[in-house]
C-alpha atoms as a PDB file:
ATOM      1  CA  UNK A   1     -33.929  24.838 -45.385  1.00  0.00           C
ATOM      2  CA  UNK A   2     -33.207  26.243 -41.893  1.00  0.00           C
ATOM      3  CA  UNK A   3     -30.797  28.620 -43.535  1.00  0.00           C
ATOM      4  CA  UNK A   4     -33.997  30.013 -45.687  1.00  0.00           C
ATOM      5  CA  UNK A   5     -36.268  30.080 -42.828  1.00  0.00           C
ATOM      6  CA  UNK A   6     -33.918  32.506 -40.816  1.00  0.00           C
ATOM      7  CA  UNK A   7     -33.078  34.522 -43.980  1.00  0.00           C
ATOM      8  CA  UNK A   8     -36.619  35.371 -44.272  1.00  0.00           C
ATOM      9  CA  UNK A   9     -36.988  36.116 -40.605  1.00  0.00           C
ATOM     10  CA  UNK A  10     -33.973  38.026 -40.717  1.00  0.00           C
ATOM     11  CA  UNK A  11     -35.735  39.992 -43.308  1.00  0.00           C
ATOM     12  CA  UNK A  12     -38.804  40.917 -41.922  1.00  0.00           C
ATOM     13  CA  UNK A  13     -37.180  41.659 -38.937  1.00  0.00           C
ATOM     14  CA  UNK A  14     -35.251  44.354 -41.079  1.00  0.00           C
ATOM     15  CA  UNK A  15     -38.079  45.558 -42.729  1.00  0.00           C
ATOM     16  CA  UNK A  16     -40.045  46.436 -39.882  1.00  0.00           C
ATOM     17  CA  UNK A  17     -36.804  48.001 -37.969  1.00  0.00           C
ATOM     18  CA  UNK A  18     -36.189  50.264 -40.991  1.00  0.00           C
ATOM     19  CA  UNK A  19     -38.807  52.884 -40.015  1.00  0.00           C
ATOM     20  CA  UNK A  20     -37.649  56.358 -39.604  1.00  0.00           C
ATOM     21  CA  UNK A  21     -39.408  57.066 -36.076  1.00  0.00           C
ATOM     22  CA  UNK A  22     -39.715  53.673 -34.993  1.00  0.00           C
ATOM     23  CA  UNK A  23     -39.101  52.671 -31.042  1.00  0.00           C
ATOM     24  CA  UNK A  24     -37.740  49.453 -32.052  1.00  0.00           C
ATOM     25  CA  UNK A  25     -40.374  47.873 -29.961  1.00  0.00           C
ATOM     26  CA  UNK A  26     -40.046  44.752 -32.135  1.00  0.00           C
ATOM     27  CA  UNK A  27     -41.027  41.280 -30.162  1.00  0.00           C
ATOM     28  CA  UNK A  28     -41.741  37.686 -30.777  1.00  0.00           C
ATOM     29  CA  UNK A  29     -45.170  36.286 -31.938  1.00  0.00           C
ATOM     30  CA  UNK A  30     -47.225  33.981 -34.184  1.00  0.00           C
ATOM     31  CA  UNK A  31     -49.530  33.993 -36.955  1.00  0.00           C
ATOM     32  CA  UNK A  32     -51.310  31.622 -38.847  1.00  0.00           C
ATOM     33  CA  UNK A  33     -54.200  31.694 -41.573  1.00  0.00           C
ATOM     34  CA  UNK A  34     -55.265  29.465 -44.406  1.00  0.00           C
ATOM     35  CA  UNK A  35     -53.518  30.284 -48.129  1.00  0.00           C
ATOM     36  CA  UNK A  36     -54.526  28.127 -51.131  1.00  0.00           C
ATOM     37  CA  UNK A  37     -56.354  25.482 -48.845  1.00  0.00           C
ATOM     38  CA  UNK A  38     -53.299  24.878 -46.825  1.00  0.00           C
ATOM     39  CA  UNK A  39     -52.882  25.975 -42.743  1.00  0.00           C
ATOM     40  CA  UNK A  40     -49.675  28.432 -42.710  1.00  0.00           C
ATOM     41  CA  UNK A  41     -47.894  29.265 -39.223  1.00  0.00           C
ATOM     42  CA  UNK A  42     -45.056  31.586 -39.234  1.00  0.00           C
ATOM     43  CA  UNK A  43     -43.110  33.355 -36.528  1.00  0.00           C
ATOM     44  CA  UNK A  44     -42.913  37.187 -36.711  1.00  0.00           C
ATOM     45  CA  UNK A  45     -42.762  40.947 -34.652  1.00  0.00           C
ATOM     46  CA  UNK A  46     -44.617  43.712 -34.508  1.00  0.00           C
ATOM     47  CA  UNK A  47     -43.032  47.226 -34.810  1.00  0.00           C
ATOM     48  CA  UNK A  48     -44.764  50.112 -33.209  1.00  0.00           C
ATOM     49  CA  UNK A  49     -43.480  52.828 -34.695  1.00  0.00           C
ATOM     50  CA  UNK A  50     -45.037  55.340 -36.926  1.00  0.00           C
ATOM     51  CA  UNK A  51     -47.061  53.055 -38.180  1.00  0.00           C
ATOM     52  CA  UNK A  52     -48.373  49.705 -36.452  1.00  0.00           C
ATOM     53  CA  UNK A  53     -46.582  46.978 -38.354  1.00  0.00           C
ATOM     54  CA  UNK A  54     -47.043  43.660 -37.702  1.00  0.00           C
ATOM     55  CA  UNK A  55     -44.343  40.988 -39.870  1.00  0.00           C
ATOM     56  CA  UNK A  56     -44.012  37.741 -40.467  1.00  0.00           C
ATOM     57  CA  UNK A  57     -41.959  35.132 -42.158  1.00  0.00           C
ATOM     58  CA  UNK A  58     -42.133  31.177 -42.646  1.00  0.00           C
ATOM     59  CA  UNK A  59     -42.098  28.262 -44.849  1.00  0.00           C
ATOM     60  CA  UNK A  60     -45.227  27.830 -47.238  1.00  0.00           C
ATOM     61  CA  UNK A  61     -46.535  24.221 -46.822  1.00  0.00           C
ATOM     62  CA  UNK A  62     -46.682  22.232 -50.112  1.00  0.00           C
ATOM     63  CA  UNK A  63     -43.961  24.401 -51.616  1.00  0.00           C
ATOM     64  CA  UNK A  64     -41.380  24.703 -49.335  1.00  0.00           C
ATOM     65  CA  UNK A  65     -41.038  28.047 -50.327  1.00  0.00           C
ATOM     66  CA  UNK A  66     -40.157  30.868 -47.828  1.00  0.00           C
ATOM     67  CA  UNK A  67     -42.592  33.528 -47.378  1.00  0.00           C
ATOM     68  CA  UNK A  68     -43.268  37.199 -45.685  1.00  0.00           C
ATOM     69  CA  UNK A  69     -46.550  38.411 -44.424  1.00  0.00           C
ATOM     70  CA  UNK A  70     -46.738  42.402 -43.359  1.00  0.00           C
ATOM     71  CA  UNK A  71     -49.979  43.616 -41.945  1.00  0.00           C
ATOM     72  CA  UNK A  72     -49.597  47.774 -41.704  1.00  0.00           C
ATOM     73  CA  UNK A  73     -52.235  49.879 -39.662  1.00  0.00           C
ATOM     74  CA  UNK A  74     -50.991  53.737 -40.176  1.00  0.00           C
ATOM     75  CA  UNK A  75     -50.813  55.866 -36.792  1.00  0.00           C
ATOM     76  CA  UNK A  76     -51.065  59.293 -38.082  1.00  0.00           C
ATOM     77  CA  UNK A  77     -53.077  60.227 -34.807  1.00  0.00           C
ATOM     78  CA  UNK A  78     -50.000  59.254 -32.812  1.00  0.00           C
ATOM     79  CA  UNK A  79     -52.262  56.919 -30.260  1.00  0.00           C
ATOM     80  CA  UNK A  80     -50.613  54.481 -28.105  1.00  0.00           C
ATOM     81  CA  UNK A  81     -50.132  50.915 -28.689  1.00  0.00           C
ATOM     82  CA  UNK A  82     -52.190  49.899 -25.796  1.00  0.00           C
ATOM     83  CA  UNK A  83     -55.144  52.289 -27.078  1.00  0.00           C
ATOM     84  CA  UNK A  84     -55.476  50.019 -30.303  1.00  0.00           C
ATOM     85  CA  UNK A  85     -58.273  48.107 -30.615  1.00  0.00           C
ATOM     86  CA  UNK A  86     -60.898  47.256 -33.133  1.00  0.00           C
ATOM     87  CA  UNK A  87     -61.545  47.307 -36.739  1.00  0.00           C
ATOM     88  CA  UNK A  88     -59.002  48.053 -39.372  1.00  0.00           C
ATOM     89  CA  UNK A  89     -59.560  47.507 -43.199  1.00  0.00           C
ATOM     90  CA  UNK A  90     -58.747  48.758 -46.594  1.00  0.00           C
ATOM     91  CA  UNK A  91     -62.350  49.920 -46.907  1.00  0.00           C
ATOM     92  CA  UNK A  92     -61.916  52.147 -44.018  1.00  0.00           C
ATOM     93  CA  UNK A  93     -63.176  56.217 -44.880  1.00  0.00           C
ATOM     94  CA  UNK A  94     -61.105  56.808 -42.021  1.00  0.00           C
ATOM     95  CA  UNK A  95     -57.502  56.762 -42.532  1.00  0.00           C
ATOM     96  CA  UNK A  96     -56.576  56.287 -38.607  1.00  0.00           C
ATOM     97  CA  UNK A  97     -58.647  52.726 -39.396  1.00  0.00           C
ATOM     98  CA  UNK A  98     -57.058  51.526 -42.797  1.00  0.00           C
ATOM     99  CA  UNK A  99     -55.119  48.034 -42.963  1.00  0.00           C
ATOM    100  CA  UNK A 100     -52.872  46.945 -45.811  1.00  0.00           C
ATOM    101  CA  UNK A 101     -52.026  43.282 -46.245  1.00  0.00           C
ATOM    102  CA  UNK A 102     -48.955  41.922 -48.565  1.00  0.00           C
ATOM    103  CA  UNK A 103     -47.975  38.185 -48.797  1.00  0.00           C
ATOM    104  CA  UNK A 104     -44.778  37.892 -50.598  1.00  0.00           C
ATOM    105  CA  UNK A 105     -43.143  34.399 -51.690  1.00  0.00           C
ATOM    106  CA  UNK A 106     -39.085  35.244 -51.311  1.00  0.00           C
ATOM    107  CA  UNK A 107     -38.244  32.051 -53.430  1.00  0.00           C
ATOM    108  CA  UNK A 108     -40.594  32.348 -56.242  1.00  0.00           C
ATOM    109  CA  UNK A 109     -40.856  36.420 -56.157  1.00  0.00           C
ATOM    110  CA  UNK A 110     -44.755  36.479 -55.800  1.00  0.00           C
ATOM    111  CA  UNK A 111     -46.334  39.320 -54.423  1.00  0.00           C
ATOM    112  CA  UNK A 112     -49.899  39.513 -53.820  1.00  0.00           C
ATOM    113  CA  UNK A 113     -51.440  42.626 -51.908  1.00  0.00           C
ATOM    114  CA  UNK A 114     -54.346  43.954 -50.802  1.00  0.00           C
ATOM    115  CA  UNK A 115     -54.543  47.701 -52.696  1.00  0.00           C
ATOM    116  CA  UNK A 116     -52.748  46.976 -55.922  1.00  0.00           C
ATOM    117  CA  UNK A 117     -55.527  48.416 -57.896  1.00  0.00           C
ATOM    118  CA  UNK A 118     -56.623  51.606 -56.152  1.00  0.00           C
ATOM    119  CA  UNK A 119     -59.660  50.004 -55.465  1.00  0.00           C
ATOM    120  CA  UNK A 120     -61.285  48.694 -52.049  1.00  0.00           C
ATOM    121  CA  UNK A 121     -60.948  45.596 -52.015  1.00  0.00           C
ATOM    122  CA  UNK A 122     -62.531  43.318 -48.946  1.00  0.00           C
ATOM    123  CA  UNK A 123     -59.201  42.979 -46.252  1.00  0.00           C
ATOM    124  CA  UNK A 124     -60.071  43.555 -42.802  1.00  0.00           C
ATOM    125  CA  UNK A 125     -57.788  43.082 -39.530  1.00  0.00           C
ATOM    126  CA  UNK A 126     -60.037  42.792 -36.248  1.00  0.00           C
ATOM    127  CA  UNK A 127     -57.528  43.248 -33.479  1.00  0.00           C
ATOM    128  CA  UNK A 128     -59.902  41.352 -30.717  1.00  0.00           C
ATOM    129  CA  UNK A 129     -57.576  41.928 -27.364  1.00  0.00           C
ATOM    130  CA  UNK A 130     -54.824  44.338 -26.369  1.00  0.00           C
ATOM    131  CA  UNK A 131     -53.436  44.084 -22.738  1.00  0.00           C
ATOM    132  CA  UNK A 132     -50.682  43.746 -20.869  1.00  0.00           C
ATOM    133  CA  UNK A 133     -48.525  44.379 -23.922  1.00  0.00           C
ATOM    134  CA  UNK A 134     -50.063  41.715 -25.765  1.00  0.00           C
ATOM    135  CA  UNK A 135     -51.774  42.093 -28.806  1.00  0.00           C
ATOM    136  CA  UNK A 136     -54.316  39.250 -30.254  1.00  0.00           C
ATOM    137  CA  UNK A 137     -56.236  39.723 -34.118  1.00  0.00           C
ATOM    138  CA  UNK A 138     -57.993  37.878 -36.377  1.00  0.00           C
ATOM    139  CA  UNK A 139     -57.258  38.949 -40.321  1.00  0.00           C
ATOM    140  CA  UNK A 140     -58.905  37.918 -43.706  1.00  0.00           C
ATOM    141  CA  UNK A 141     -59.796  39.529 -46.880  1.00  0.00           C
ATOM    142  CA  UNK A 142     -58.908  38.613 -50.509  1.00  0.00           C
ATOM    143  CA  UNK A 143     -55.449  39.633 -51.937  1.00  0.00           C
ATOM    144  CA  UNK A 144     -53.895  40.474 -55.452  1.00  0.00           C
ATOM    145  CA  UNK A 145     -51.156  39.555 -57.502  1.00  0.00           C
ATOM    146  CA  UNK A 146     -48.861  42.710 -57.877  1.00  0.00           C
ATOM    147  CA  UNK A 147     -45.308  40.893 -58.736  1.00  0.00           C
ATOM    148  CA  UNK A 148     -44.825  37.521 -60.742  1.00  0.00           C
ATOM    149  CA  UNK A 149     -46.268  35.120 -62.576  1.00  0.00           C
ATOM    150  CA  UNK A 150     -49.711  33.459 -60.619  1.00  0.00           C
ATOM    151  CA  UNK A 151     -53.494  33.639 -59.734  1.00  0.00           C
ATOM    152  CA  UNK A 152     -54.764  36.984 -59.924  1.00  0.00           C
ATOM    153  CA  UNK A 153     -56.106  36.669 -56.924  1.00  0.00           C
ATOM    154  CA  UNK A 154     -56.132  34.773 -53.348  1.00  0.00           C
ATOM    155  CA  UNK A 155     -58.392  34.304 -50.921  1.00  0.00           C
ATOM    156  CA  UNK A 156     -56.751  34.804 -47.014  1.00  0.00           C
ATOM    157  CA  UNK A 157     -58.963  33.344 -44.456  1.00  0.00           C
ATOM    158  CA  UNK A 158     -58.708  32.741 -41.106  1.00  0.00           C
ATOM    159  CA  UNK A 159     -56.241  34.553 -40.030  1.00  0.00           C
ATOM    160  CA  UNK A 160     -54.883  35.449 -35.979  1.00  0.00           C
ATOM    161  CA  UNK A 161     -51.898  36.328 -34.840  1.00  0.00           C
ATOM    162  CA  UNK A 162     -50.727  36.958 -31.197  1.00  0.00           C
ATOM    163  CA  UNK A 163     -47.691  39.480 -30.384  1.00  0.00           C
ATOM    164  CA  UNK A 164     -46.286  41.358 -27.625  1.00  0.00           C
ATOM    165  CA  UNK A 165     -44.865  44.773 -27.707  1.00  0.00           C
END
């Protein structure tokens, strides 16, 4: 099972590092939130390249299955890392303040996601500190199946996660 958690670490680690201007500033942190009535907590980094992208990956309680969490906030306007603060959701008018959320189960080959239909749907990321090259956000919304066989939707709540960069 070890062997499974670090594949899918390995994984989002790759995923995030894959991002054609990115300054590799990829560090350790943790997330947690509450999926299908169960607590999750999963390691993960946050890449701020083009985009801010912050990635996760753990083993689902109940299932034992291993699973990746990516949180993406574009940065077309090029601002800093330290300058981010705030509000970001998919219901945003302004780009510079849209959020996407995925959730995908690597065992099973679930994917749920936040804009699978075009339409807003209610995900918001509220980063609530940024300092000394840590960031700290609280994350919830409702998500959508986009891959696989499951609910057609989820609900996300309670979500934080705490990274450095």
């Amino acid at each position: 099972m070890r062997s499974v958690l670090t594949i899918g670490l390995c994984m989002a680690i790759a995923l995030v590092s894959c991002s054609k201007k990115s300054n590799n500033s990829l560090s350790s942190g943790s997330y947690s939130f509450a999926w299908n009535g169960q607590t999750v907590s999963m390691k993960g980094v946050v890449d701020t390249g083009n985009n801010i992208i912050f990635s996760a990956a753990g083993v689902m309680p109940g299932t034992s299955d291993t699973s990746e969490v990516n949180i993406e906030i574009p940065n077309v306007a090029g601002r800093p890392t330290y300058t981010l603060m705030g509000s970001f959701s998919d219901t945003a008018s302004n780009f510079d303040n849209t959020a996407t959320f995925s959730l995908i189960n690597l065992t099973s080959g679930l994917a749920y996601s936040d804009n699978t239909t075009g339409t807003p749907h209610p995900f918001t990321i509220d980063i609530t500190s940024n300092s000394g090259g840590l960031i700290n956000a609280t994350f919830s919304g409702e998500v959508y199946l986009s891959g696989g066989s499951g609910p057609d939707s989820l609900y996300v709540s309670n979500g934080s996660l705490s990274v450095t960069y």
